[in-house]
N, C-alpha and C. Protein backbone atom coordinates (compact mmCIF):
# COMPACT_ATOMS: atom_id res chain seq x y z
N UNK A 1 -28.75 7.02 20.39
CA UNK A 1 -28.31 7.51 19.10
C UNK A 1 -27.07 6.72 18.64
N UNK A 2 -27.26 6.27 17.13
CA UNK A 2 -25.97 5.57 16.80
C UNK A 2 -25.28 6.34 16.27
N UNK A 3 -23.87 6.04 16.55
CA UNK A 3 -22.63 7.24 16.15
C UNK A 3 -22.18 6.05 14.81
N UNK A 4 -22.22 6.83 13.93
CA UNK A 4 -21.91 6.44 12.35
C UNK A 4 -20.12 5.91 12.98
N UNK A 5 -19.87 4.65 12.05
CA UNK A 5 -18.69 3.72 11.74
C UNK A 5 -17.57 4.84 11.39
N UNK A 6 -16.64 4.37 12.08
CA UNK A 6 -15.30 5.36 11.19
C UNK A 6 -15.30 4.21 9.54
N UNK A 7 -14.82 4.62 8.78
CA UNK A 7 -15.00 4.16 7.19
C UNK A 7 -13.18 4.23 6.98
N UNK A 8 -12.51 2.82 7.09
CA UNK A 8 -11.40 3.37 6.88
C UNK A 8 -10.82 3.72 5.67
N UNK A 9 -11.65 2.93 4.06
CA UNK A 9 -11.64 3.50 3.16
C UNK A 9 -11.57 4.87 2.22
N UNK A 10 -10.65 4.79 1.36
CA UNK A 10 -11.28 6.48 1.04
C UNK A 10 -11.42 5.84 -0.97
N UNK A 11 -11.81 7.43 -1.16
CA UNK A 11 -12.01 6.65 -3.27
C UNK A 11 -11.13 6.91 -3.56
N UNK A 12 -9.58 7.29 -3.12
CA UNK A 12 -8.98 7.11 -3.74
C UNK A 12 -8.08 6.11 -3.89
N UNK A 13 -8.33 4.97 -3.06
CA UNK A 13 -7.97 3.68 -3.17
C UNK A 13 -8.22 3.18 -4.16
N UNK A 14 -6.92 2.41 -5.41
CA UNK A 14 -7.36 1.41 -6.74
C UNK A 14 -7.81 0.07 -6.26
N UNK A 15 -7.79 -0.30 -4.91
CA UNK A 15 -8.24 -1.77 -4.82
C UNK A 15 -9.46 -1.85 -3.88
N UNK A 16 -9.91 -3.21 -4.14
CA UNK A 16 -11.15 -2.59 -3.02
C UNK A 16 -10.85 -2.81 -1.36
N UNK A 17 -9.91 -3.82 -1.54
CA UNK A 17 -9.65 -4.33 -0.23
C UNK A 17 -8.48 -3.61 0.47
N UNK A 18 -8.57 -3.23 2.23
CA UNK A 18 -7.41 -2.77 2.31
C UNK A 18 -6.08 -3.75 2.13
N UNK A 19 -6.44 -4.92 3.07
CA UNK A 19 -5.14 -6.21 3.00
C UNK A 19 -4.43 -5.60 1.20
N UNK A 20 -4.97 -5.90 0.51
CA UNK A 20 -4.35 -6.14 -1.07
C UNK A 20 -4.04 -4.62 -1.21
N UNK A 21 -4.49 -3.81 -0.97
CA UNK A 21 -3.64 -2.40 -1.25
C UNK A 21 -2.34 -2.28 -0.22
N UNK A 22 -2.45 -3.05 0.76
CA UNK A 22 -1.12 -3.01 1.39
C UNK A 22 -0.50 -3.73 1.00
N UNK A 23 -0.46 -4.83 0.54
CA UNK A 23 0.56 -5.98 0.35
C UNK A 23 1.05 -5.61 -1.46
N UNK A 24 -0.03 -4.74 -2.09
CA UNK A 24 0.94 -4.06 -3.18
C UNK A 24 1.58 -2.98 -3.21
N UNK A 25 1.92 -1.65 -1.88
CA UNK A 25 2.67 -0.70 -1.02
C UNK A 25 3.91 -1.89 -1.26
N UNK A 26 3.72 -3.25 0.15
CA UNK A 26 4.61 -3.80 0.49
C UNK A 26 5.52 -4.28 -0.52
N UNK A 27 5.27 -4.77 -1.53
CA UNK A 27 5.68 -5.43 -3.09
C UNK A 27 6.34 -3.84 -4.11
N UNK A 28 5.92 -3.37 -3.70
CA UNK A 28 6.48 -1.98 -4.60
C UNK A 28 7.22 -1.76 -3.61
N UNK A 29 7.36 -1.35 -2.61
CA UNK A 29 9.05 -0.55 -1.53
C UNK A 29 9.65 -1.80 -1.61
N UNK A 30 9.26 -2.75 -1.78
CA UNK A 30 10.66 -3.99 -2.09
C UNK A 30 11.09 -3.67 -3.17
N UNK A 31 10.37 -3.83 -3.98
CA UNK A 31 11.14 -3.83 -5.54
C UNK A 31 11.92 -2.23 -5.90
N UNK A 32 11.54 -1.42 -5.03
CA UNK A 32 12.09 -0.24 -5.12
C UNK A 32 13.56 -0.28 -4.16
N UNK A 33 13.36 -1.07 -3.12
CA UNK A 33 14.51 -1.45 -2.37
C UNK A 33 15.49 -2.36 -3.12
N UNK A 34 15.32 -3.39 -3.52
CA UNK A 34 15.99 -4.23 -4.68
C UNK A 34 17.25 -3.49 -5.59
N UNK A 35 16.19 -2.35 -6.36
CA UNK A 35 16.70 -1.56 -8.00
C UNK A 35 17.50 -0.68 -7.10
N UNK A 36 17.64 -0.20 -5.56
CA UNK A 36 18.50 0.54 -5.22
C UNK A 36 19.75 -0.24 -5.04
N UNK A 37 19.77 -1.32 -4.26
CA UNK A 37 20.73 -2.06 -3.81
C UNK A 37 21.13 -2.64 -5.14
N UNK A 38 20.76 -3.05 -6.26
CA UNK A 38 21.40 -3.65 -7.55
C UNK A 38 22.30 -2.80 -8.31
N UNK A 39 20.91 -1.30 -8.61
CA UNK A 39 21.94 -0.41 -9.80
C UNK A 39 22.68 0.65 -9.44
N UNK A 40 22.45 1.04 -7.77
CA UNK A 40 23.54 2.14 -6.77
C UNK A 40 24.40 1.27 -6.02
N UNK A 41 24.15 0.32 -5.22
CA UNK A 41 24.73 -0.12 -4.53
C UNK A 41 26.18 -1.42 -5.57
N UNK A 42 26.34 -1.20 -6.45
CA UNK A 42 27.19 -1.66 -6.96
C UNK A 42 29.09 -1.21 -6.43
């Protein structure tokens, strides 16, 4: 008997790929890290 794939996808992902939904996570907590250190960290 074959035991069905874990699916690491879900629908509520906007991209199709995981790599590119992480590396736009990664690109957004930077730029969110950035606007802290620019307009608080003054």
């Amino acid at each position: 008997m074959e035991e069905k794939q874990f699916e690491r996808g879900t629908s509520l992902s906007i991209f199709a790929a995981d790599r590119r939904e992480d590396l736009g996570a990664l690109i957004a907590a930077l730029l969110i890290a950035l606007g802290i250190v620019f307009f608080i960290g003054k």
